[in-house]
C-alpha atoms as a PDB file:
ATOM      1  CA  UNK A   1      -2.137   2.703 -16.548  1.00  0.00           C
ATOM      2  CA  UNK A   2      -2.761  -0.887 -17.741  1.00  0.00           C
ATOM      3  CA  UNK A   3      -1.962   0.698 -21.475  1.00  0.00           C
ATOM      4  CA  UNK A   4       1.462   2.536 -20.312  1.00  0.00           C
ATOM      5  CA  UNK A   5       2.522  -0.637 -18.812  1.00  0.00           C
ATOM      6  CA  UNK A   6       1.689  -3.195 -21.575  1.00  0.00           C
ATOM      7  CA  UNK A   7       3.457  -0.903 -23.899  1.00  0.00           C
ATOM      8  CA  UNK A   8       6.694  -1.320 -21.583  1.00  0.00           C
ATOM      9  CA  UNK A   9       6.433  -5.138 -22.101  1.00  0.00           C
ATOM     10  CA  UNK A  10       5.894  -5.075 -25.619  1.00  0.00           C
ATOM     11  CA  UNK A  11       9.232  -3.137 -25.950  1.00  0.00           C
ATOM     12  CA  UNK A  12      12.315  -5.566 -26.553  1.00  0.00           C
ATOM     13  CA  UNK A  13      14.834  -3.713 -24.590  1.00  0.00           C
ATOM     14  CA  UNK A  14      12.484  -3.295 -21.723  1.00  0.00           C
ATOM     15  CA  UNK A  15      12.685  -7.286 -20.108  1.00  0.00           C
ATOM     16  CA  UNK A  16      14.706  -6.150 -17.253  1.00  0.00           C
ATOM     17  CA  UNK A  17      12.296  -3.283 -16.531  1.00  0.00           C
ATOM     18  CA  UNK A  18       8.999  -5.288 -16.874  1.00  0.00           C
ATOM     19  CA  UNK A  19      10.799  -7.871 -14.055  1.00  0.00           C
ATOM     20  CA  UNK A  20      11.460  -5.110 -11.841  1.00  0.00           C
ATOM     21  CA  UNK A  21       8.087  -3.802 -12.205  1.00  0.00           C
ATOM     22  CA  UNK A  22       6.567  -6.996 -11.389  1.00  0.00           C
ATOM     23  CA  UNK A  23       9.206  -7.390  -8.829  1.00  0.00           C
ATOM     24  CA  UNK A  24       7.816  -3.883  -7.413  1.00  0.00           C
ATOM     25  CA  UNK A  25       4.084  -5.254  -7.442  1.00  0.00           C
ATOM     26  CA  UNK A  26       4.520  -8.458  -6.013  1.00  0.00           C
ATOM     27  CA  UNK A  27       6.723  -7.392  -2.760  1.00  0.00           C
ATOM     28  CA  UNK A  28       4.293  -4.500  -2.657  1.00  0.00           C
ATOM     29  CA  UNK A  29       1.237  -7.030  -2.420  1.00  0.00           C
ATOM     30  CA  UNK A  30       2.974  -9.406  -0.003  1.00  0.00           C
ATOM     31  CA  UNK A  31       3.772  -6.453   2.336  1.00  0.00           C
ATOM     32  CA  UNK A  32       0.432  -5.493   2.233  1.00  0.00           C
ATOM     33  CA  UNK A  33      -1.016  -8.890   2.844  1.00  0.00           C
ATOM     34  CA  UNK A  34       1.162  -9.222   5.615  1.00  0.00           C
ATOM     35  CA  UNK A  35       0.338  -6.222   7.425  1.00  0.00           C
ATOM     36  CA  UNK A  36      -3.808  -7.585   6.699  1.00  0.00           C
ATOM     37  CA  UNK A  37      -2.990 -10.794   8.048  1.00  0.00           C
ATOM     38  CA  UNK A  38      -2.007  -9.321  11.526  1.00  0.00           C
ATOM     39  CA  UNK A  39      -5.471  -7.583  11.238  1.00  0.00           C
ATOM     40  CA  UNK A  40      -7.326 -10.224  10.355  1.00  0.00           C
ATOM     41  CA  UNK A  41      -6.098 -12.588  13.372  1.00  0.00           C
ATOM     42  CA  UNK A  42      -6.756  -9.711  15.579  1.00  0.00           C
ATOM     43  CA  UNK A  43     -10.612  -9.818  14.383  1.00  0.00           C
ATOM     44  CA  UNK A  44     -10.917  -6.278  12.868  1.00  0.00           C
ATOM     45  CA  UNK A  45     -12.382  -4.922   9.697  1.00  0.00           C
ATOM     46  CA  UNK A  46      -9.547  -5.365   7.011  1.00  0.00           C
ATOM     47  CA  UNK A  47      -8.080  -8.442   6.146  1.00  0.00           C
ATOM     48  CA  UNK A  48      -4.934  -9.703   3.867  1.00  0.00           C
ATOM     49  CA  UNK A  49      -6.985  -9.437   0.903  1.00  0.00           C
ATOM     50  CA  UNK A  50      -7.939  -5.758   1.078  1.00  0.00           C
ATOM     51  CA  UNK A  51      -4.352  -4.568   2.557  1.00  0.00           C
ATOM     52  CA  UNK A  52      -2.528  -6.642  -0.145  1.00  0.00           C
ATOM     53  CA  UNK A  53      -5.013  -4.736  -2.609  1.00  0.00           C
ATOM     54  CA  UNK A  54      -4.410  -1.710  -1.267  1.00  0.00           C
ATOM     55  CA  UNK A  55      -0.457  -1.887  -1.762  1.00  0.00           C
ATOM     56  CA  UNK A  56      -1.133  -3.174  -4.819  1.00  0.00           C
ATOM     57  CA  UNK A  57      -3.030  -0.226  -6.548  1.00  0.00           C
ATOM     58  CA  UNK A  58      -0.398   1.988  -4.874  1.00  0.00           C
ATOM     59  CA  UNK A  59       2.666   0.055  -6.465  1.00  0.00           C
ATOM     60  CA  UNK A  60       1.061   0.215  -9.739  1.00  0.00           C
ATOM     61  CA  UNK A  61      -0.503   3.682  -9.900  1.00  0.00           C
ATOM     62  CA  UNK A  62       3.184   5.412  -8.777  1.00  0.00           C
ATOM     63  CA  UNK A  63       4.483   3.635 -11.750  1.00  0.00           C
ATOM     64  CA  UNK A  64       2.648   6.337 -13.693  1.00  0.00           C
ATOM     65  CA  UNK A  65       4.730   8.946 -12.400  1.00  0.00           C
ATOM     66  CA  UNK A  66       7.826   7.511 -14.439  1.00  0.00           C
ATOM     67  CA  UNK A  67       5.840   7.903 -17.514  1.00  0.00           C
ATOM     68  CA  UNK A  68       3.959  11.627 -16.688  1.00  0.00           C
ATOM     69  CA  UNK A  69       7.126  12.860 -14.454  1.00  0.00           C
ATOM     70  CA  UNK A  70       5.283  16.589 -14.601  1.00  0.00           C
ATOM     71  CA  UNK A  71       2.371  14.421 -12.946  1.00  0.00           C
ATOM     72  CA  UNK A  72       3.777  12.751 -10.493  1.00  0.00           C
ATOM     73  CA  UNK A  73       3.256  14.907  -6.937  1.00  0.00           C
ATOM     74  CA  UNK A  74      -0.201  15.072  -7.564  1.00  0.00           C
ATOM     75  CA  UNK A  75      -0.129  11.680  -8.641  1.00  0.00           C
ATOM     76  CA  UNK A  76       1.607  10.687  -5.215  1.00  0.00           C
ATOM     77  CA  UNK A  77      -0.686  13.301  -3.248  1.00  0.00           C
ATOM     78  CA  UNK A  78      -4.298  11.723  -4.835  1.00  0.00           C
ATOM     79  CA  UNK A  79      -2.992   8.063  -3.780  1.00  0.00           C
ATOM     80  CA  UNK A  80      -2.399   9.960  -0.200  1.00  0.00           C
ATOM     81  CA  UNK A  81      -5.504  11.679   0.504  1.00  0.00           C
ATOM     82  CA  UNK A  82      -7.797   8.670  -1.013  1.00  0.00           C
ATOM     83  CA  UNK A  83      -6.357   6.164   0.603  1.00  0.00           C
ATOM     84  CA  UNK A  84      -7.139   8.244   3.680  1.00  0.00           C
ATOM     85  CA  UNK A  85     -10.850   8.499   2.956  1.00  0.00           C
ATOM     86  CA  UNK A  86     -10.754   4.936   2.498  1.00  0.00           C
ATOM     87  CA  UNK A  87      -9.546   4.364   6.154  1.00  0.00           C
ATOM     88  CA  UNK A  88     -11.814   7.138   7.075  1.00  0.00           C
ATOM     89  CA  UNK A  89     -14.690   4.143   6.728  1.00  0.00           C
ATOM     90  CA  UNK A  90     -12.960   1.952   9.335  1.00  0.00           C
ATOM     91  CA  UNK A  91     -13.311   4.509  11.767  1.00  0.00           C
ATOM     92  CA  UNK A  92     -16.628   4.496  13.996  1.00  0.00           C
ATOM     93  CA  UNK A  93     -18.372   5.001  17.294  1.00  0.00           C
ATOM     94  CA  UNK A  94     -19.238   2.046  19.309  1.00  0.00           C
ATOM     95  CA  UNK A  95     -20.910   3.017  22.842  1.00  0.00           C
ATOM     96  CA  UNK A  96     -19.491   6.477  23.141  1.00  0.00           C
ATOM     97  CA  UNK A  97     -16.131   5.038  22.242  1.00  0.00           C
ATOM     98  CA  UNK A  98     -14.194   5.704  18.853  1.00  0.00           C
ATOM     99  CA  UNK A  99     -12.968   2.426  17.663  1.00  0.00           C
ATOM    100  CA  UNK A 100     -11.175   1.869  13.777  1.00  0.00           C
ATOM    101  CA  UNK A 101      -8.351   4.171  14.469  1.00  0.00           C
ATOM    102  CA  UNK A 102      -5.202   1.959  14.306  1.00  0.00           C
ATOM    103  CA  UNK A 103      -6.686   0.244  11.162  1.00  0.00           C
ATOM    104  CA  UNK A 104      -7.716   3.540   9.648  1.00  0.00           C
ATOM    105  CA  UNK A 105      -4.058   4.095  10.055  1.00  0.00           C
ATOM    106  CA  UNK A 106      -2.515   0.740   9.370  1.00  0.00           C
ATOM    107  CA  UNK A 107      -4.479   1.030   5.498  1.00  0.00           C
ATOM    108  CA  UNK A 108      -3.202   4.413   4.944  1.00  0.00           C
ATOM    109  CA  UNK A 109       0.330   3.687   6.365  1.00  0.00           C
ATOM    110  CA  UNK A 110       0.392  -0.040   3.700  1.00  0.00           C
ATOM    111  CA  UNK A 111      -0.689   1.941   1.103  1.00  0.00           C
ATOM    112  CA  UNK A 112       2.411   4.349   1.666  1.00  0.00           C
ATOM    113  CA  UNK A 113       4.101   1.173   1.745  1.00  0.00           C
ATOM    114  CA  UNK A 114       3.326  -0.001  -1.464  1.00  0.00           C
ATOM    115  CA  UNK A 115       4.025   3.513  -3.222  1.00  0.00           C
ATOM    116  CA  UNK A 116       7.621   2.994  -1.547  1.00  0.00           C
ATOM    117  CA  UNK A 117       8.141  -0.238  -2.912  1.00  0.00           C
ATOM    118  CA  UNK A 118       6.221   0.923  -6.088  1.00  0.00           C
ATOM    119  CA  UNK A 119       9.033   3.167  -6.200  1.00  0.00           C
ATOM    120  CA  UNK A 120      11.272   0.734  -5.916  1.00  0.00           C
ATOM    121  CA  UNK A 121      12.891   1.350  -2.531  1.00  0.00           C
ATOM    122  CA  UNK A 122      12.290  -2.391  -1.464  1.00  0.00           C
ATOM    123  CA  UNK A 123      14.704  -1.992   2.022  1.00  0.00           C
ATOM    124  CA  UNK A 124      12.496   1.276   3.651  1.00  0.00           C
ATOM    125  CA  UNK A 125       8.752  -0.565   2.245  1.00  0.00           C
ATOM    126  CA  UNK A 126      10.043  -3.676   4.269  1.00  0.00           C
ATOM    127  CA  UNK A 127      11.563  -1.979   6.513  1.00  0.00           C
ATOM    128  CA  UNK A 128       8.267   0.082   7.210  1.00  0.00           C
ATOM    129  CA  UNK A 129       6.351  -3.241   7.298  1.00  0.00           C
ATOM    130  CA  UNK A 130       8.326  -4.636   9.648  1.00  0.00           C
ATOM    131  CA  UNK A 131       8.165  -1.653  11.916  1.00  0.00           C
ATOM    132  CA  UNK A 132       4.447  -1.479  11.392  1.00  0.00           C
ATOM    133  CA  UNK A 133       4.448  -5.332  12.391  1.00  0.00           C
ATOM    134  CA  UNK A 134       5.914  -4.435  15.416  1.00  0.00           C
ATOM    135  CA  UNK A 135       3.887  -1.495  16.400  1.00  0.00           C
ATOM    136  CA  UNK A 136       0.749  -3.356  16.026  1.00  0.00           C
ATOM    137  CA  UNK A 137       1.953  -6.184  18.436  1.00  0.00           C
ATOM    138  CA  UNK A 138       2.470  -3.486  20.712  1.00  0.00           C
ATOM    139  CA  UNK A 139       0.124  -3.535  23.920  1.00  0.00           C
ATOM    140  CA  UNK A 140      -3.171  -1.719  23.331  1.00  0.00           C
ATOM    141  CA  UNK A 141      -4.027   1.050  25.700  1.00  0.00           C
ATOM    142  CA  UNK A 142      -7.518   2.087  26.211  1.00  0.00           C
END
C-alpha cells in the first residue's frame, strides 16, 4: 500500500490527488479520534488513539481499491469482517452481565467511517460521526 501510494506522489500530474488523499486520511483520523474521545471520557476500553487508528488504516487500505479495482469488494469486505474481530475483544462478561457491546460496535461502525471518507464521501463519514456522537450521548439502558 505504502509503495502504490508513494508512486502517486512521485507522479507530477498527481499533486491534486496526493492532497486529496491526505485530505481523505486526515478527516478520516480526526473522525475517528473524535468518536475515541467520547469513549475515553466515558471510561471504557478504547480511546482517541486506537479509534483515530482504526479510521486511519481503513482510509488508507480502501485507497487500494482505486489501484486493484477487480480487488476492491473483497478488499472492502476483509476491512469489514476484521475490524469486527477486533471489536469482538472489547466484548466480555462481567458478573453474569455482557458488557463491551456499544464499543465493540462504535470500533466497527469508525472504521466504516473511515472507509467512507477513505472513499472520499467526506459529508456521509461526518455525517455518520456526528450521528454516532449523538447515539452514544444517548441514555444507557440496562
Amino acid at each position: 500500500m505504502i509503495l502504490i501510494l508513494g508512486k502517486v506522489f512521485k507522479q507530477p500530474g498527481n499533486f491534486f490527488l496526493m492532497w486529496n488523499i491526505l485530505l481523505r486520511i486526515i478527516v478520516a483520523t480526526l473522525s475517528g479520534g473524535i468518536i475515541g474521545w467520547e469513549r475515553m471520557i466515558k471510561g471504557k476500553a478504547i480511546g482517541p488513539r486506537t479509534m483515530a487508528l482504526i479510521s486511519l488504516g481503513s482510509a488508507v487500505v480502501v485507497q487500494s481499491s482505486n489501484y486493484f479495482p477487480q480487488y476492491g469488494a473483497a478488499i472492502l469486505a476483509g476491512i469489514i469482517t476484521g475490524i469486527g474481530f477486533l471489536g469482538g475483544g472489547v466484548i466480555h462478561n462481567q458478573n453474569g452481565q455482557i458488557k463491551g457491546l456499544t464499543t465493540a460496535t462504535t470500533v466497527w461502525v469508525s472504521a466504516i467511517v473511515g472507509l467512507t471518507i477513505g472513499l472520499g464521501d467526506y459529508i456521509l463519514g461526518l455525517g455518520m460521526t456526528v450521528i454516532i456522537l449523538i447515539l452514544l450521548a444517548l441514555p444507557v439502558h440496562d
